[in-house]
C-alpha atoms as a PDB file:
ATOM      1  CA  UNK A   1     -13.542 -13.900   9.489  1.00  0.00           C
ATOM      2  CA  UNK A   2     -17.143 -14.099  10.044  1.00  0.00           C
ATOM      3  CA  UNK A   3     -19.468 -10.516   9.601  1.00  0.00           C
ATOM      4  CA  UNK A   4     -23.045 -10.056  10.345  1.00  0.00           C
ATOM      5  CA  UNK A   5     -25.274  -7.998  11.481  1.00  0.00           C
ATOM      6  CA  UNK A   6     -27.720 -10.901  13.655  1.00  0.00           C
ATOM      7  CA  UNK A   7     -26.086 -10.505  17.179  1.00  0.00           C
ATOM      8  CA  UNK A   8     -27.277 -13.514  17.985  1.00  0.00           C
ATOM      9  CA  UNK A   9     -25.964 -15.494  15.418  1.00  0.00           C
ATOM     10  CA  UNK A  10     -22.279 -14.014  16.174  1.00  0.00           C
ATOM     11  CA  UNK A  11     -23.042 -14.807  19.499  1.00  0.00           C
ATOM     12  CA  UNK A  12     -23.585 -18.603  18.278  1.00  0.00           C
ATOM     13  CA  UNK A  13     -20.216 -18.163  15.858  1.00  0.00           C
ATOM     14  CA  UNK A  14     -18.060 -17.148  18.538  1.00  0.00           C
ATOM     15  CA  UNK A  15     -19.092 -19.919  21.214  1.00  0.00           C
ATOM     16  CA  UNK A  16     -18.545 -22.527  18.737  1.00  0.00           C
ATOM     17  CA  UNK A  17     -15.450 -20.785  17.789  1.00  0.00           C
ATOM     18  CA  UNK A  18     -13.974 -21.048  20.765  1.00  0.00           C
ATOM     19  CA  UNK A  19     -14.209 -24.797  21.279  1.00  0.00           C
ATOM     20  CA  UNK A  20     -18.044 -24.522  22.468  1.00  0.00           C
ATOM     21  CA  UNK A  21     -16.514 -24.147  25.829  1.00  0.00           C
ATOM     22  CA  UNK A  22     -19.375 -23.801  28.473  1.00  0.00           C
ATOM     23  CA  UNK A  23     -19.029 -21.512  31.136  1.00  0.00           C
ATOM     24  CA  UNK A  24     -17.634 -23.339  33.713  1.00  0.00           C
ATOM     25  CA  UNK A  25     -14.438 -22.764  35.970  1.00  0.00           C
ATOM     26  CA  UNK A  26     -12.680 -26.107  34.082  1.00  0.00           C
ATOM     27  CA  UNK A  27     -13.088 -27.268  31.075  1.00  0.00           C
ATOM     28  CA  UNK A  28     -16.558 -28.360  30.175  1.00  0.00           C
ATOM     29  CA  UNK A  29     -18.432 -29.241  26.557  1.00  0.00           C
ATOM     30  CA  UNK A  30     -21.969 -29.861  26.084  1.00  0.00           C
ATOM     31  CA  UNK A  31     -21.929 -29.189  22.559  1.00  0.00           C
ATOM     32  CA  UNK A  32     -18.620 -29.708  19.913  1.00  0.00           C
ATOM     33  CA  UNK A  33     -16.753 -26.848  19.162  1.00  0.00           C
ATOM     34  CA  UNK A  34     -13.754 -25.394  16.782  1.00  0.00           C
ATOM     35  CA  UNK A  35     -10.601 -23.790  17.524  1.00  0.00           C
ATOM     36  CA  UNK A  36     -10.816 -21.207  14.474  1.00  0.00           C
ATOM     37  CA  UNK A  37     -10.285 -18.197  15.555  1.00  0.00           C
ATOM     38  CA  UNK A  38      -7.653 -15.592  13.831  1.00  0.00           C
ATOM     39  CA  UNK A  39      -4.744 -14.271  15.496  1.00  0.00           C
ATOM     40  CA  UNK A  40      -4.366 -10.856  15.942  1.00  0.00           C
ATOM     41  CA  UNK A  41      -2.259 -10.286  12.963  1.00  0.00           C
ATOM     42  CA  UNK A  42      -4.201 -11.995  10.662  1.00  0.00           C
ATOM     43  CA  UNK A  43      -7.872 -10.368  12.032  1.00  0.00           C
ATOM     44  CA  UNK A  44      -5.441  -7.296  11.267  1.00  0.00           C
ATOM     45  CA  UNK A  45      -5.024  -8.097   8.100  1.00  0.00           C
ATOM     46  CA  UNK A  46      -8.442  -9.521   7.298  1.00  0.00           C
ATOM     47  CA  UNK A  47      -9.786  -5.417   8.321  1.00  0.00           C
ATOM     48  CA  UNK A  48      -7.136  -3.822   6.034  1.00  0.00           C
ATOM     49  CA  UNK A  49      -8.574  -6.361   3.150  1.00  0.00           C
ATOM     50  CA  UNK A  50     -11.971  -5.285   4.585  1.00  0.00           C
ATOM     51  CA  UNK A  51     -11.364  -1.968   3.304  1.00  0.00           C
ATOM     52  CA  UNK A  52     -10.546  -3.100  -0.556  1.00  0.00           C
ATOM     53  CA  UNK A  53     -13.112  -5.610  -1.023  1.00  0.00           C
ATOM     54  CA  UNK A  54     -15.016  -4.004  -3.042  1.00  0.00           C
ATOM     55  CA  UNK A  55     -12.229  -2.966  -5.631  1.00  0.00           C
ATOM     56  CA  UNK A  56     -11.411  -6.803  -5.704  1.00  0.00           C
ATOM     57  CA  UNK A  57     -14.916  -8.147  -6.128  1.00  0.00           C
ATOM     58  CA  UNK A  58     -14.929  -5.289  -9.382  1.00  0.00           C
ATOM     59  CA  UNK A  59     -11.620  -6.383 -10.623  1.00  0.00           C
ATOM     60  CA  UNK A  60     -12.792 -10.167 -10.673  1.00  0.00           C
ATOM     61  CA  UNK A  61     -16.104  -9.609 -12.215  1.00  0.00           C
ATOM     62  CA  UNK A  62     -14.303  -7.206 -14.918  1.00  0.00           C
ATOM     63  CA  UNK A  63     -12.067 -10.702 -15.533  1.00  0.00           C
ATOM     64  CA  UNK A  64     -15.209 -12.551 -15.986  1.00  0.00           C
ATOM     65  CA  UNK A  65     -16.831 -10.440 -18.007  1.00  0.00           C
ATOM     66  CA  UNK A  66     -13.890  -9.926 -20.082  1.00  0.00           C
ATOM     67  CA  UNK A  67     -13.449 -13.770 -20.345  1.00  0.00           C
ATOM     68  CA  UNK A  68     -17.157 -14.273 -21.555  1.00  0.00           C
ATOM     69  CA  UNK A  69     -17.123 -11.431 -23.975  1.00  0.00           C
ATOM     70  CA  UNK A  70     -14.003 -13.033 -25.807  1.00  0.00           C
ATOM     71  CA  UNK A  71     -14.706 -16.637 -25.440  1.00  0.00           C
ATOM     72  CA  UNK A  72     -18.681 -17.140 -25.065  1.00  0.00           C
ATOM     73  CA  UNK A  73     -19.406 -16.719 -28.268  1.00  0.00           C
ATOM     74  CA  UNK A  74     -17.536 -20.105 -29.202  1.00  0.00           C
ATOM     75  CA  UNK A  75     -19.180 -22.984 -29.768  1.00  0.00           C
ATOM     76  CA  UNK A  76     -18.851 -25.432 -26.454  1.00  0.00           C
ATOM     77  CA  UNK A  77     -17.867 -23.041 -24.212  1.00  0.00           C
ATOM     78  CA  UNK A  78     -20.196 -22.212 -21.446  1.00  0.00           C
ATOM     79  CA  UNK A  79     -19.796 -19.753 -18.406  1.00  0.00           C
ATOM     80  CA  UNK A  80     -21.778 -20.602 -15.143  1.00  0.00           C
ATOM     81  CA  UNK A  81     -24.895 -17.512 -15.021  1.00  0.00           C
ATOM     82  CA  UNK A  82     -25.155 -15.121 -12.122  1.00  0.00           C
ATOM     83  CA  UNK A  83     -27.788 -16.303  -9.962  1.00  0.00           C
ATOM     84  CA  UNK A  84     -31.260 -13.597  -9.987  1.00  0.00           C
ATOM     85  CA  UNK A  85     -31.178 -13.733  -6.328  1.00  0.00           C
ATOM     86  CA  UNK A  86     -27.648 -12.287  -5.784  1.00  0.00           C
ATOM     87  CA  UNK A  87     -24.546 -10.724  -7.019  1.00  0.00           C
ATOM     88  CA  UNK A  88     -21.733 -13.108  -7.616  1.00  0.00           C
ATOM     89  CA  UNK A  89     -18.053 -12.023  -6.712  1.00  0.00           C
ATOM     90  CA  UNK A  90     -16.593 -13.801  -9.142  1.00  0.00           C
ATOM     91  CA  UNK A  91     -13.685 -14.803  -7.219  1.00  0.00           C
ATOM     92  CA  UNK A  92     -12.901 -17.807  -9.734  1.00  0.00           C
ATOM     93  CA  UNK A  93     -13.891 -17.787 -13.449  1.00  0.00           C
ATOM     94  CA  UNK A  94     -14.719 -21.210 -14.512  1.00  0.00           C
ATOM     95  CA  UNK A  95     -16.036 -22.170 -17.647  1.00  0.00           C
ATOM     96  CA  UNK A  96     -17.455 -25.796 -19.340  1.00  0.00           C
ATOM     97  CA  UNK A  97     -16.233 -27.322 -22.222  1.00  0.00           C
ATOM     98  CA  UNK A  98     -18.083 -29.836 -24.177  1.00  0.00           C
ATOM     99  CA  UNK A  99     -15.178 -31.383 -26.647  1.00  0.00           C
ATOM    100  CA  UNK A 100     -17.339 -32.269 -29.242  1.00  0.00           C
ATOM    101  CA  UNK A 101     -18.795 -28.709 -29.836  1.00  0.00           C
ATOM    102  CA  UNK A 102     -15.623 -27.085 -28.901  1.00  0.00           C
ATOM    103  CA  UNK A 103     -13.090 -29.662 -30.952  1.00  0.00           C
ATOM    104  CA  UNK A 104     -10.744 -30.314 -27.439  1.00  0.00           C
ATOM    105  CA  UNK A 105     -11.351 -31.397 -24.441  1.00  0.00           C
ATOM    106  CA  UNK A 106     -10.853 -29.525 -20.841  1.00  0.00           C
ATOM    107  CA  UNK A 107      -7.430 -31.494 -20.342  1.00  0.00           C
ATOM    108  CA  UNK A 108      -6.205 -30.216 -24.017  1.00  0.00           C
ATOM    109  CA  UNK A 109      -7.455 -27.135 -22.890  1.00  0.00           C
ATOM    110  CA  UNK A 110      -5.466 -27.077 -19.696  1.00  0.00           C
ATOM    111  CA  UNK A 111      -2.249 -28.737 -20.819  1.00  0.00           C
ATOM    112  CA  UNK A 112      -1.897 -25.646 -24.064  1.00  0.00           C
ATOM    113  CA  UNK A 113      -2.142 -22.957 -21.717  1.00  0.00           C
ATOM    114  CA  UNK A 114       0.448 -24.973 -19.297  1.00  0.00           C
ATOM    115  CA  UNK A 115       2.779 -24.889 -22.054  1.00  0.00           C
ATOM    116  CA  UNK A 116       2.161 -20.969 -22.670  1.00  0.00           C
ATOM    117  CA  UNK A 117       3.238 -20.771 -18.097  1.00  0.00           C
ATOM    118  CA  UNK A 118      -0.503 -19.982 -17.716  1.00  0.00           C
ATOM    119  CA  UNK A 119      -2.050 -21.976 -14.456  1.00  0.00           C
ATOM    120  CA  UNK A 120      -5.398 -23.178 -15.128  1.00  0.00           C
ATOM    121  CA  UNK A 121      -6.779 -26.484 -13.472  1.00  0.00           C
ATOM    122  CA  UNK A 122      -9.633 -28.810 -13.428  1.00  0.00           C
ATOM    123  CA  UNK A 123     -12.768 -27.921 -10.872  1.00  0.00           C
ATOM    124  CA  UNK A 124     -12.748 -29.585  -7.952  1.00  0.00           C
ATOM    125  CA  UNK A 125     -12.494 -33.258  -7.628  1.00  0.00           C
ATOM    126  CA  UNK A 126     -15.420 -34.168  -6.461  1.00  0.00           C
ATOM    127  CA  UNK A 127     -15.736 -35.896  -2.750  1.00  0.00           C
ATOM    128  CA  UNK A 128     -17.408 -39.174  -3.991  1.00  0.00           C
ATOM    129  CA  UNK A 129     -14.457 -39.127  -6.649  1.00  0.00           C
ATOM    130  CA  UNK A 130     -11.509 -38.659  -3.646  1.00  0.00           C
ATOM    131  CA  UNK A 131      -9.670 -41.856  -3.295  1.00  0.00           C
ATOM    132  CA  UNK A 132     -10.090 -41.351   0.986  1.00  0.00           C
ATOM    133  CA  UNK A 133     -13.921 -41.988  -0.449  1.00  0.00           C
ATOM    134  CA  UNK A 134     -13.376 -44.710  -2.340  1.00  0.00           C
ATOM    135  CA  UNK A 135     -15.014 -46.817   0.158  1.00  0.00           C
ATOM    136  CA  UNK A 136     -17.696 -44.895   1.194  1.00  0.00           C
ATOM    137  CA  UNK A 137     -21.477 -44.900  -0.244  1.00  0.00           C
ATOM    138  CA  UNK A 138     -23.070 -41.747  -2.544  1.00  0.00           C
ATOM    139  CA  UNK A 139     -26.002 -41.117  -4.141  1.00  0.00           C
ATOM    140  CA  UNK A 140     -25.943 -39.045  -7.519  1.00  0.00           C
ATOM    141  CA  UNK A 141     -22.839 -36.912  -8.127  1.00  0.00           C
ATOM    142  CA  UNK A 142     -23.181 -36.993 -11.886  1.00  0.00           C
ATOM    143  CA  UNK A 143     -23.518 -33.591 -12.343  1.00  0.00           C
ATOM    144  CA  UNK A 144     -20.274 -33.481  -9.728  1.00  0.00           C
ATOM    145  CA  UNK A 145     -18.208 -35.621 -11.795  1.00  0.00           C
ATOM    146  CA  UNK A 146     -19.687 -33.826 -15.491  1.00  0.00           C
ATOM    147  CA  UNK A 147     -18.622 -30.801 -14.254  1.00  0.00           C
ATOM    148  CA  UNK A 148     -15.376 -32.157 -13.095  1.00  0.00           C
ATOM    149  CA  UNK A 149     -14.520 -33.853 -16.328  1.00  0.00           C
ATOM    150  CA  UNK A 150     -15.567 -30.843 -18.482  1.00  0.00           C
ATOM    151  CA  UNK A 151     -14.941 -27.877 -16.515  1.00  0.00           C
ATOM    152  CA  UNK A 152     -11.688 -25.289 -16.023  1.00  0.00           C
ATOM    153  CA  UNK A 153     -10.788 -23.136 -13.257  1.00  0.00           C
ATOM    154  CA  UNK A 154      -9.029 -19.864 -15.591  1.00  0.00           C
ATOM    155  CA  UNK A 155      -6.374 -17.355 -14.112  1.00  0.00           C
ATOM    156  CA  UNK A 156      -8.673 -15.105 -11.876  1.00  0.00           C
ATOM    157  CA  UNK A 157      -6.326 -12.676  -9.827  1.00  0.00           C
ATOM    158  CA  UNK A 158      -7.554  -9.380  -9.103  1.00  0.00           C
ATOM    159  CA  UNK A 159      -4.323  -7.955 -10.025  1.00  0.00           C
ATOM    160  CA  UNK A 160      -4.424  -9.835 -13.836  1.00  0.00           C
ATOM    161  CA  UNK A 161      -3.574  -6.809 -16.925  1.00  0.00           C
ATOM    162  CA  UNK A 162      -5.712  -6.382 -19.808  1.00  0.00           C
ATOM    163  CA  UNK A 163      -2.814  -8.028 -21.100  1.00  0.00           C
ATOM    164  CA  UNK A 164      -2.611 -10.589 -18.927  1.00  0.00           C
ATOM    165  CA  UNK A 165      -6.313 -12.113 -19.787  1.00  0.00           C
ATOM    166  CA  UNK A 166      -5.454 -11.458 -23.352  1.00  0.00           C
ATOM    167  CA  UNK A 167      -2.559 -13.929 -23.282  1.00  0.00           C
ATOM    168  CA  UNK A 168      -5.418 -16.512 -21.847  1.00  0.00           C
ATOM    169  CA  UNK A 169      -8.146 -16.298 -24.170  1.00  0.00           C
ATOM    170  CA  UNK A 170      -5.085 -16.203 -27.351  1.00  0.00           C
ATOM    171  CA  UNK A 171      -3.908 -18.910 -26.042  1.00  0.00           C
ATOM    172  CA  UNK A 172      -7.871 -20.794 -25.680  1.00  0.00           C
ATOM    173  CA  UNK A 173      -8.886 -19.343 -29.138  1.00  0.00           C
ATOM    174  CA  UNK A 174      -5.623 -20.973 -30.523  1.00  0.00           C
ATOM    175  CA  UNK A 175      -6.698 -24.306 -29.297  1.00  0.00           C
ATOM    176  CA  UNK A 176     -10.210 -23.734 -31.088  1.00  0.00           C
ATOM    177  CA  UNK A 177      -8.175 -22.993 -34.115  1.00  0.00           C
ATOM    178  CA  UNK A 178      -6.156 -25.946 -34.267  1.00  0.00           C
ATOM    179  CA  UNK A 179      -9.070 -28.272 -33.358  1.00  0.00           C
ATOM    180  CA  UNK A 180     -10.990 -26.521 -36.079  1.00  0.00           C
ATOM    181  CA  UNK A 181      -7.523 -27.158 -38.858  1.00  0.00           C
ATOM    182  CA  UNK A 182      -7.051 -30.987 -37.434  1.00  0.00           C
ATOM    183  CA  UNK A 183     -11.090 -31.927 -37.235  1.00  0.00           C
END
């Protein structure tokens, strides 16, 4: 679902969403299109989720802020900043974990909560990392990969409990704990 208010640019969207099909009685392209446009059940239920939006975007920022509150303050732990230009949603809380300051890496990390049943996972694989790219040239992607190999994608749901994110950052401080007792 695409929203905006420059009519021009939706005109723009829409043509190219409809398989930048000119306007001519067969089927003619002078520029390459998409097929992604929405049924109508699903641009139905894109407008219902239109509606709640904004309780979502304030449940996943309360996660965030919850998360940083509780695990910030520990040494190697680092939460990316809200931008001064904009207001972030929050959709995902991620967080960066350097193992020497923190005493465990982001896989130790990952692997305690998995045996608590909490889903957390590594950020995104990076494109010049994906083994379809193997063969292909880049240039830089250090930060990519650093952020890869240090950083954790936490539970995030708008519908998490107080409880919920409570089981999380136990379950983090616990690893802290241990790496504190073993180092």
């Amino acid at each position: 679902m695409l929203v905006s208010e420059d009519a021009n640019l939706m005109a723009a969207a829409r043509f190219l969403a409809t398989q930048a099909r000119d306007p001519a009685p067969h089927y003619e392209h002078s520029q390459v299109g998409y097929n992604y446009r929405l049924s109508n059940i699903l641009a139905g239920v894109g407008r219902g989720q239109i509606r709640v939006l904004a309780d979502r975007v304030a449940a996943r920022r309360h996660n965030f802020e919850i998360y940083q509150q509780a695990l910030g303050i520990l040494p190697g732990i680092q939460f990316m900043p809200e931008a001064a230009f904009g207001r972030a949603t929050r959709w995902l809380t991620c967080l960066r974990i350097d193992p020497a300051a923190f005493g465990a890496d982001r896989e130790q990390v990952r692997v305690a909560l998995a045996h608590q049943q909490i889903e957390a996972r590594p950020v995104w694989k990076p494109l010049h990392l994906q083994p379809v790219f193997a063969d292909c040239e880049s240039i830089g992607g250090a930060i990519a990969a650093d952020l890869f190999t240090h950083g954790l994608c936490l539970p995030s749901g708008s519908n998490l409990t107080l409880e919920d994110l409570e089981r999380v950052i136990t379950a983090i401080l616990q690893v802290h704990q241990r790496a504190k007792v073993d180092g």
